[in-house]
PDB file of N, CA and C in Angstrom:
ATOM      1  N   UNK A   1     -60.918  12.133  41.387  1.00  0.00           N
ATOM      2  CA  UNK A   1     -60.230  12.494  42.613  1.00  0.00           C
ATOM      3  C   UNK A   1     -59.205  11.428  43.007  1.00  0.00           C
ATOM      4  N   UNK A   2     -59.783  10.386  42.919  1.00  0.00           N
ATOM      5  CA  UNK A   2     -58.367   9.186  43.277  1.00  0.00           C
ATOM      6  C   UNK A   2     -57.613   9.240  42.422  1.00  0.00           C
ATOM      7  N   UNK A   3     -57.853   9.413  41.132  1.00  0.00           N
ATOM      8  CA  UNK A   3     -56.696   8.992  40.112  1.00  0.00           C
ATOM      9  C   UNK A   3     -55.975  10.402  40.526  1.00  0.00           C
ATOM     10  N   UNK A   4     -56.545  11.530  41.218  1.00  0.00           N
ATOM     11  CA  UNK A   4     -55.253  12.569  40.825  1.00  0.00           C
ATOM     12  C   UNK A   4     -54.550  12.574  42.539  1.00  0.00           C
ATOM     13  N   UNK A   5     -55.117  11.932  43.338  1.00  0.00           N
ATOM     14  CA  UNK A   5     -54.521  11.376  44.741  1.00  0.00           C
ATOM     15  C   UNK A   5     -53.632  10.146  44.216  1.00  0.00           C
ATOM     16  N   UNK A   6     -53.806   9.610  43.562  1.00  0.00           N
ATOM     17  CA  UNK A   6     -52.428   8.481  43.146  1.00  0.00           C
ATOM     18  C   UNK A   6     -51.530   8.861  42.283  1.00  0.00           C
ATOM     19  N   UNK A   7     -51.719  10.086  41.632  1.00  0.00           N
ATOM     20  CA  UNK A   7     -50.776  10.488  40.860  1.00  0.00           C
ATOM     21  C   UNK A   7     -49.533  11.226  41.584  1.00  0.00           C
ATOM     22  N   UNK A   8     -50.470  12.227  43.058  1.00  0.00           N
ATOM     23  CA  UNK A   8     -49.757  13.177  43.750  1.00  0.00           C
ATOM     24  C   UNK A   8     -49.002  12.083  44.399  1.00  0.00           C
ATOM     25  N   UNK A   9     -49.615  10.582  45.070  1.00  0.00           N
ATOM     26  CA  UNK A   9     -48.532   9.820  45.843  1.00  0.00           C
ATOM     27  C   UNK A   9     -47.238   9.218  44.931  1.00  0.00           C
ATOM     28  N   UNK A  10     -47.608   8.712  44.013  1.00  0.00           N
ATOM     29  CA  UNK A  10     -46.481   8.577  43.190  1.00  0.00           C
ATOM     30  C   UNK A  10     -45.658   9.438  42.798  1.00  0.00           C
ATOM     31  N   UNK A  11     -45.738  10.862  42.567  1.00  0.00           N
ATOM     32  CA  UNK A  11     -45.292  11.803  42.612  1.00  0.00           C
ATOM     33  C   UNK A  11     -44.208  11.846  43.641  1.00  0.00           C
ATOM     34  N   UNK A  12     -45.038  12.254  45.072  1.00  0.00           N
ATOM     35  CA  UNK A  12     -43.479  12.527  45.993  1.00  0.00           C
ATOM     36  C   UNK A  12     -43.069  11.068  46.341  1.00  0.00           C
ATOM     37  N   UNK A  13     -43.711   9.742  46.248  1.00  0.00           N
ATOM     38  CA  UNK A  13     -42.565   8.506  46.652  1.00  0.00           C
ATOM     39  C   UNK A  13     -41.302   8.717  45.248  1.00  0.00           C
ATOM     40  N   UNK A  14     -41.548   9.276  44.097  1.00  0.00           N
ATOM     41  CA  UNK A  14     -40.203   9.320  43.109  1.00  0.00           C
ATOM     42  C   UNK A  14     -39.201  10.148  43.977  1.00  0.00           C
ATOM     43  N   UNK A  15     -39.981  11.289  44.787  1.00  0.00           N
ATOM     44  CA  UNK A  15     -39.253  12.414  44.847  1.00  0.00           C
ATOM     45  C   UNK A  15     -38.260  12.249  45.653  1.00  0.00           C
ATOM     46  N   UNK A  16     -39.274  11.837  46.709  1.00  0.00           N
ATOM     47  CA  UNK A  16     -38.353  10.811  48.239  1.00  0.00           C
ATOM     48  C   UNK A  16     -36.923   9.766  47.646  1.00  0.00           C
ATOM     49  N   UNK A  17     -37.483   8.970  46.345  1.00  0.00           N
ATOM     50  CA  UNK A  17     -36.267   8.464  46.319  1.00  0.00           C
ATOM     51  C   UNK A  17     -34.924   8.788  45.563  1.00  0.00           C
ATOM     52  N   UNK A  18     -35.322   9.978  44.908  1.00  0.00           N
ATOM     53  CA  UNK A  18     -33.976  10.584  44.233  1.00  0.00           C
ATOM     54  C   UNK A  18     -33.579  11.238  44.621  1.00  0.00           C
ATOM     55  N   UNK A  19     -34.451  11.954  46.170  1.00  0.00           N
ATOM     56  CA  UNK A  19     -33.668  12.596  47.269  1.00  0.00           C
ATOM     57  C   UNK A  19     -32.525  11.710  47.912  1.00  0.00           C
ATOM     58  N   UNK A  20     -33.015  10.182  48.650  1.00  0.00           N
ATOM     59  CA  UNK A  20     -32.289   9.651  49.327  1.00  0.00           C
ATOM     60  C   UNK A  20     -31.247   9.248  48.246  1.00  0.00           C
ATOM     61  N   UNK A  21     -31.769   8.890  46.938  1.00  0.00           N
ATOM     62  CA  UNK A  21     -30.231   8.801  46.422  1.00  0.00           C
ATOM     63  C   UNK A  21     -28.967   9.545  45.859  1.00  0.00           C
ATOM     64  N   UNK A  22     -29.227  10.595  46.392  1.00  0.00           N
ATOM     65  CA  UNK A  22     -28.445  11.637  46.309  1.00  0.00           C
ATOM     66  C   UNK A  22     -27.705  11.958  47.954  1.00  0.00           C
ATOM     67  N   UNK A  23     -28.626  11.819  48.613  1.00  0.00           N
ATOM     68  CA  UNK A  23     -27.694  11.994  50.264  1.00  0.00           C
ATOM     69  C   UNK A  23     -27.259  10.780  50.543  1.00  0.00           C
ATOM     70  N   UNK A  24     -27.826   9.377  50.021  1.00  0.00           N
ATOM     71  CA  UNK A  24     -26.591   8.386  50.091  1.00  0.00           C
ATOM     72  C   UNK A  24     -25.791   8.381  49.262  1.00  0.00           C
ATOM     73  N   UNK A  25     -25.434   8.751  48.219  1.00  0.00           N
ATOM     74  CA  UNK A  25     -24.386   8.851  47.398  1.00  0.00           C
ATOM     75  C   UNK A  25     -23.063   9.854  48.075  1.00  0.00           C
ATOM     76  N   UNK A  26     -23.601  10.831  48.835  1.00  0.00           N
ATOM     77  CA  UNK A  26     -22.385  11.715  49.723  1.00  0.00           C
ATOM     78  C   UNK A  26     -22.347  11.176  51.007  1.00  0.00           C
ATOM     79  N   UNK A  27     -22.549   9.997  51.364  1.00  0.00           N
ATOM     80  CA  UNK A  27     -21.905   9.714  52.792  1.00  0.00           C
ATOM     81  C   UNK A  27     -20.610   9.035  52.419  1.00  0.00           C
ATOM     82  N   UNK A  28     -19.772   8.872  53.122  1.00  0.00           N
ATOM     83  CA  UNK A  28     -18.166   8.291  53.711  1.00  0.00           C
ATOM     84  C   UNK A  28     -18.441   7.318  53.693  1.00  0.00           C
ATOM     85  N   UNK A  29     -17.530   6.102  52.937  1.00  0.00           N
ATOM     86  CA  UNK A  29     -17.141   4.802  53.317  1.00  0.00           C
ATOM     87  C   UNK A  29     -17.591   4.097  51.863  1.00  0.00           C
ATOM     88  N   UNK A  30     -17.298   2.903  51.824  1.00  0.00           N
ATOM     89  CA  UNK A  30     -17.462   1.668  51.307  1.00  0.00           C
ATOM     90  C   UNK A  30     -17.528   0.694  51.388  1.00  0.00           C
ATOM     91  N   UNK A  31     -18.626  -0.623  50.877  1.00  0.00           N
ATOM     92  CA  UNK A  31     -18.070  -2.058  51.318  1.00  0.00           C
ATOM     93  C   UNK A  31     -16.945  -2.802  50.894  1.00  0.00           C
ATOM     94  N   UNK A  32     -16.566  -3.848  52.014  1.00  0.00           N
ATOM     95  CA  UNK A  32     -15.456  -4.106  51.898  1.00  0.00           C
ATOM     96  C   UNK A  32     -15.540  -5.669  52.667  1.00  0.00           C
ATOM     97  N   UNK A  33     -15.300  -6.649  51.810  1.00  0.00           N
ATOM     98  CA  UNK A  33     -15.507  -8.128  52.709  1.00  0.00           C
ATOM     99  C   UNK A  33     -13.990  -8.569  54.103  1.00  0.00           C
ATOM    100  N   UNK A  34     -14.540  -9.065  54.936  1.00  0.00           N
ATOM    101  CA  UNK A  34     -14.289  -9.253  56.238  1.00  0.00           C
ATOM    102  C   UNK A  34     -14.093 -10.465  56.057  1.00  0.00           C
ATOM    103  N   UNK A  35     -13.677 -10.801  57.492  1.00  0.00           N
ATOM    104  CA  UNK A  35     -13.541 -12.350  57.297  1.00  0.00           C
ATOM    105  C   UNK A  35     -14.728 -13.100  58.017  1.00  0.00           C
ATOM    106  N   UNK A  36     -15.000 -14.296  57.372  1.00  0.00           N
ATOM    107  CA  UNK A  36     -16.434 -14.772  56.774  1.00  0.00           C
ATOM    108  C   UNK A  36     -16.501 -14.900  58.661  1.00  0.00           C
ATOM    109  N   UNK A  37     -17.578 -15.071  58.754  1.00  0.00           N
ATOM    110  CA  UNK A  37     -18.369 -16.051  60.407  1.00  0.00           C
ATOM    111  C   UNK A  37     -17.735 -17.026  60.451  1.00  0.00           C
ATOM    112  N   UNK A  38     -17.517 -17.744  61.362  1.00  0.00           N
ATOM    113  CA  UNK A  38     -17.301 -19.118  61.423  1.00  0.00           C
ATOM    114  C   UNK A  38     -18.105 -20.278  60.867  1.00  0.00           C
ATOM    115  N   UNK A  39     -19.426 -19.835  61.888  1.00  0.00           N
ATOM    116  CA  UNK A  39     -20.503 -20.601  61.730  1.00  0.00           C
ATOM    117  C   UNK A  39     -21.459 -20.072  61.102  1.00  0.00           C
ATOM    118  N   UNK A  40     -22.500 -21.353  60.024  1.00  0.00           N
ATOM    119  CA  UNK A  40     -23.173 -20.486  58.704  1.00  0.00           C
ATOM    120  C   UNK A  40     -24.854 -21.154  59.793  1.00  0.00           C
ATOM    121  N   UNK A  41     -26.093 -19.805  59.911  1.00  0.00           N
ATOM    122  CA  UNK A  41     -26.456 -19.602  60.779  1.00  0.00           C
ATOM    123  C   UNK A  41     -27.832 -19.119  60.183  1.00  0.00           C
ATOM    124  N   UNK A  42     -28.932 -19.249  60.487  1.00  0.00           N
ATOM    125  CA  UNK A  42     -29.918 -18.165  60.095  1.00  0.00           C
ATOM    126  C   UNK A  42     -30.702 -17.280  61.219  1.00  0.00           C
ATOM    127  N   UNK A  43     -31.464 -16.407  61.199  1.00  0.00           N
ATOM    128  CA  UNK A  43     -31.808 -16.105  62.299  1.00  0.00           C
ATOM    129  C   UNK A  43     -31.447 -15.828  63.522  1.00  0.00           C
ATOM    130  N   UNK A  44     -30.358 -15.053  63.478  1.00  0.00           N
ATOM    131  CA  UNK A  44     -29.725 -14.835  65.199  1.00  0.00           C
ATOM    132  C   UNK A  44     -29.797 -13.514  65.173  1.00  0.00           C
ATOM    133  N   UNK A  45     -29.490 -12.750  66.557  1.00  0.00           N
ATOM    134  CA  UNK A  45     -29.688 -11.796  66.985  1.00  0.00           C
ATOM    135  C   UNK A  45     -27.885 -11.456  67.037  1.00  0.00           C
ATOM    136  N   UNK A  46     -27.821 -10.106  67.410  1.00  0.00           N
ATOM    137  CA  UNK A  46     -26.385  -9.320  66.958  1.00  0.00           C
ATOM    138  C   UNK A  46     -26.504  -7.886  67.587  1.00  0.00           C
ATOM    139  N   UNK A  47     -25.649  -8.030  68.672  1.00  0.00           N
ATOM    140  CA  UNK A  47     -25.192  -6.769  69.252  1.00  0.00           C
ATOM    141  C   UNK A  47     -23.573  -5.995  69.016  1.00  0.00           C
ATOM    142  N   UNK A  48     -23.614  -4.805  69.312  1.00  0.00           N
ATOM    143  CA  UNK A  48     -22.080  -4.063  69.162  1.00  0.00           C
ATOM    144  C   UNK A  48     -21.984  -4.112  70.644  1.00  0.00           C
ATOM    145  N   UNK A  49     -20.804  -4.339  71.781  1.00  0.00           N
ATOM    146  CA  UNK A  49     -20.696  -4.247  73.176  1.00  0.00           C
ATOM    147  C   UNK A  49     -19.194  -4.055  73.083  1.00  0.00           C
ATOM    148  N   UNK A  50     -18.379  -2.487  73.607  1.00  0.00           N
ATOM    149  CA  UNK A  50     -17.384  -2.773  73.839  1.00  0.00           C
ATOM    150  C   UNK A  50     -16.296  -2.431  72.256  1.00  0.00           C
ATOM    151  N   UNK A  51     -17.160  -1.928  71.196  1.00  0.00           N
ATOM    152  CA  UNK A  51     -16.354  -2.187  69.967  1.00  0.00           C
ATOM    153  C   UNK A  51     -16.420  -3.565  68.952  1.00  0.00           C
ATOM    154  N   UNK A  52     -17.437  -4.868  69.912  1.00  0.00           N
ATOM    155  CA  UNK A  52     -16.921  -5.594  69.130  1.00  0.00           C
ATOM    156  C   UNK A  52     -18.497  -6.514  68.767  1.00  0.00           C
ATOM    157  N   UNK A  53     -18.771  -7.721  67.907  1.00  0.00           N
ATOM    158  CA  UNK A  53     -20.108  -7.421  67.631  1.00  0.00           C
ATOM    159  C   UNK A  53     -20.339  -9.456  68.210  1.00  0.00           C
ATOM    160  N   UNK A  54     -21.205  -9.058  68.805  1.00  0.00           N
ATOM    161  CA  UNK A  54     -21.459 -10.486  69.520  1.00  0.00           C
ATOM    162  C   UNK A  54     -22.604 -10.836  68.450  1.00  0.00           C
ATOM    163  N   UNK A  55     -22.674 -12.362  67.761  1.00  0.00           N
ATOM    164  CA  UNK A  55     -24.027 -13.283  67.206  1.00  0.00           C
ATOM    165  C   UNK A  55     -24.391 -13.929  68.089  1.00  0.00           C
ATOM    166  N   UNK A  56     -25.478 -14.199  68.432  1.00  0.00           N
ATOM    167  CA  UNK A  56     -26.233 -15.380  69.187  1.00  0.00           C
ATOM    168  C   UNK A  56     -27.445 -15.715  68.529  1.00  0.00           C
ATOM    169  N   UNK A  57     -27.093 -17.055  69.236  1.00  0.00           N
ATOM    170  CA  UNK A  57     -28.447 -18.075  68.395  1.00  0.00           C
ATOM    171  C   UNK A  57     -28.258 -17.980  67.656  1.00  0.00           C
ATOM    172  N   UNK A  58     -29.633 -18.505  66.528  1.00  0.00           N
ATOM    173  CA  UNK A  58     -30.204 -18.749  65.617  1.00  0.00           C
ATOM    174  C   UNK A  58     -30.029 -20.419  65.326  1.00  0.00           C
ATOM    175  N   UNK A  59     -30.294 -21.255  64.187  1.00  0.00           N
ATOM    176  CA  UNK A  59     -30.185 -22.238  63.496  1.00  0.00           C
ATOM    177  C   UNK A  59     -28.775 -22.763  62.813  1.00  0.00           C
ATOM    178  N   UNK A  60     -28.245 -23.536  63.117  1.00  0.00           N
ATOM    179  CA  UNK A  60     -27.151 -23.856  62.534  1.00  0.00           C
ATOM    180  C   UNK A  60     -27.029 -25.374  63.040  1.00  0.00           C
ATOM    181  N   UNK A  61     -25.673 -25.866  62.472  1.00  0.00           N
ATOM    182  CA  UNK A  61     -25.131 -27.060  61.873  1.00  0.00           C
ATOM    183  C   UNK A  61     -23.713 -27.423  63.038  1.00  0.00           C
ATOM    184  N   UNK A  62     -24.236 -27.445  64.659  1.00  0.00           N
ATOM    185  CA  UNK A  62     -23.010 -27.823  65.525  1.00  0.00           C
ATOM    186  C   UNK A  62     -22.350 -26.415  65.754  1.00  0.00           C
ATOM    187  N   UNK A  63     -21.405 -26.623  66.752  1.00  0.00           N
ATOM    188  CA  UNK A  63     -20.600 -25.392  67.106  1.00  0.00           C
ATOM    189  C   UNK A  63     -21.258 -24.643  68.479  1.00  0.00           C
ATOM    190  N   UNK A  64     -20.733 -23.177  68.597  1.00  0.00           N
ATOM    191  CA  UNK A  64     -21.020 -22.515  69.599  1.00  0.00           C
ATOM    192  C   UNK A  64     -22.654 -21.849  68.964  1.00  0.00           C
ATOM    193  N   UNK A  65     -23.056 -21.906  70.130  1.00  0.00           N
ATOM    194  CA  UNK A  65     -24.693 -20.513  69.868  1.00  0.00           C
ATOM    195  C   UNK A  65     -23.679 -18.867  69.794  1.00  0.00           C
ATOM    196  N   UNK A  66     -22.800 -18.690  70.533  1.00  0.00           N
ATOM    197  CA  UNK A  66     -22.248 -17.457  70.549  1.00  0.00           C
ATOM    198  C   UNK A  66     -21.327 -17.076  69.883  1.00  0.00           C
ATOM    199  N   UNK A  67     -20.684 -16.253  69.065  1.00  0.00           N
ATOM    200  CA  UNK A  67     -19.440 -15.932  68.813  1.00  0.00           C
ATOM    201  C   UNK A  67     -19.290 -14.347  68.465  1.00  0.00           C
ATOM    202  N   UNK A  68     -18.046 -13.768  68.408  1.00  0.00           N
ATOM    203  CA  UNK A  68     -17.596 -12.781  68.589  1.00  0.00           C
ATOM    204  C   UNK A  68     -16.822 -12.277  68.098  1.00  0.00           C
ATOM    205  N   UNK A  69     -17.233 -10.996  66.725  1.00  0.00           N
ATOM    206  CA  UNK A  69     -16.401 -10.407  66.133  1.00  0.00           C
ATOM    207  C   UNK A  69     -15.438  -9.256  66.286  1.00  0.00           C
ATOM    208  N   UNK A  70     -14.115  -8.729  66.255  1.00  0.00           N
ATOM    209  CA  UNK A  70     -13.035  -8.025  66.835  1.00  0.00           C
ATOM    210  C   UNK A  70     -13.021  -6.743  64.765  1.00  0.00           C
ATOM    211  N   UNK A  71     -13.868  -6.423  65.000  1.00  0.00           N
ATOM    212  CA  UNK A  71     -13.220  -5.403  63.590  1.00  0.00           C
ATOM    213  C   UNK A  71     -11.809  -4.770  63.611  1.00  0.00           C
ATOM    214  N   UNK A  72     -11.351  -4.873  64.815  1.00  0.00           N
ATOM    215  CA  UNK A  72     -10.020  -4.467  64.468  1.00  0.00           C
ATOM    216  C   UNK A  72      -9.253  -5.085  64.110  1.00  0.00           C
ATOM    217  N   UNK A  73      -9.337  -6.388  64.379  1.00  0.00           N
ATOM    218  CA  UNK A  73      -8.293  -7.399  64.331  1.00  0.00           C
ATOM    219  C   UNK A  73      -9.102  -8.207  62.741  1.00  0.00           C
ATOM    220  N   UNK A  74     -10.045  -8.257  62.529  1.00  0.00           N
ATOM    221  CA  UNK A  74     -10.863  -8.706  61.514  1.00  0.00           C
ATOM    222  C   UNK A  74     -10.684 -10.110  61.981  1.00  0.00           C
ATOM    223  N   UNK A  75     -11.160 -10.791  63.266  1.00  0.00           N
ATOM    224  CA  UNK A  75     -11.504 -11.837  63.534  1.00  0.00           C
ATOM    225  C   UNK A  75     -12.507 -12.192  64.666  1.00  0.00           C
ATOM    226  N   UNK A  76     -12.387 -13.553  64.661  1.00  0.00           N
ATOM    227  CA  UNK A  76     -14.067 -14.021  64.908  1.00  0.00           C
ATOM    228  C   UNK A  76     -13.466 -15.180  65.933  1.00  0.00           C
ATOM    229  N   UNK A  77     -14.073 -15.627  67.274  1.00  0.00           N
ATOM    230  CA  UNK A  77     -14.022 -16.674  68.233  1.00  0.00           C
ATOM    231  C   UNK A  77     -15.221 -16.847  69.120  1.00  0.00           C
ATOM    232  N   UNK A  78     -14.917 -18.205  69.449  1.00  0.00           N
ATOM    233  CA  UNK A  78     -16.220 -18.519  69.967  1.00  0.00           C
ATOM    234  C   UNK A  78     -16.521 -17.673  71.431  1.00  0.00           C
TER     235      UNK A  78
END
């Protein structure tokens, strides 16, 4: 009975994932590099407000705790 309950779970986790890779393969867009952070950082938190994407905190090496990315403009200030 277990071996044919681990067969059925392995079964649909394949299924699940050649589903999702097929409906991510038809979404819109691509990556594309930006211009880097200022500050190199681990652990901070990151909101969108307004269009534009605020970092705060985390660990780093001097500088601001805050800064603020503009995707339109593809730049970054404290």
């Amino acid at each position: 009975m277990v071996k044919f309950s681990t067969s059925i779970f392995v079964a649909l986790i394949a299924l699940v994932a050649f589903l999702s890779r097929d409906a991510l393969a038809e979404l819109p867009g691509h990556w594309q590099s930006r211009a880097p952070m200022p500050s190199a950082r681990t652990e901070v938190a990151a909101v969108e407000l307004g269009g534009k994407i605020y970092v705060l905190g985390g660990y780093e090496k001097g500088g601001n705790l805050v800064e603020e990315y503009d995707p339109a403009s593809d730049r970054w200030r404290a």
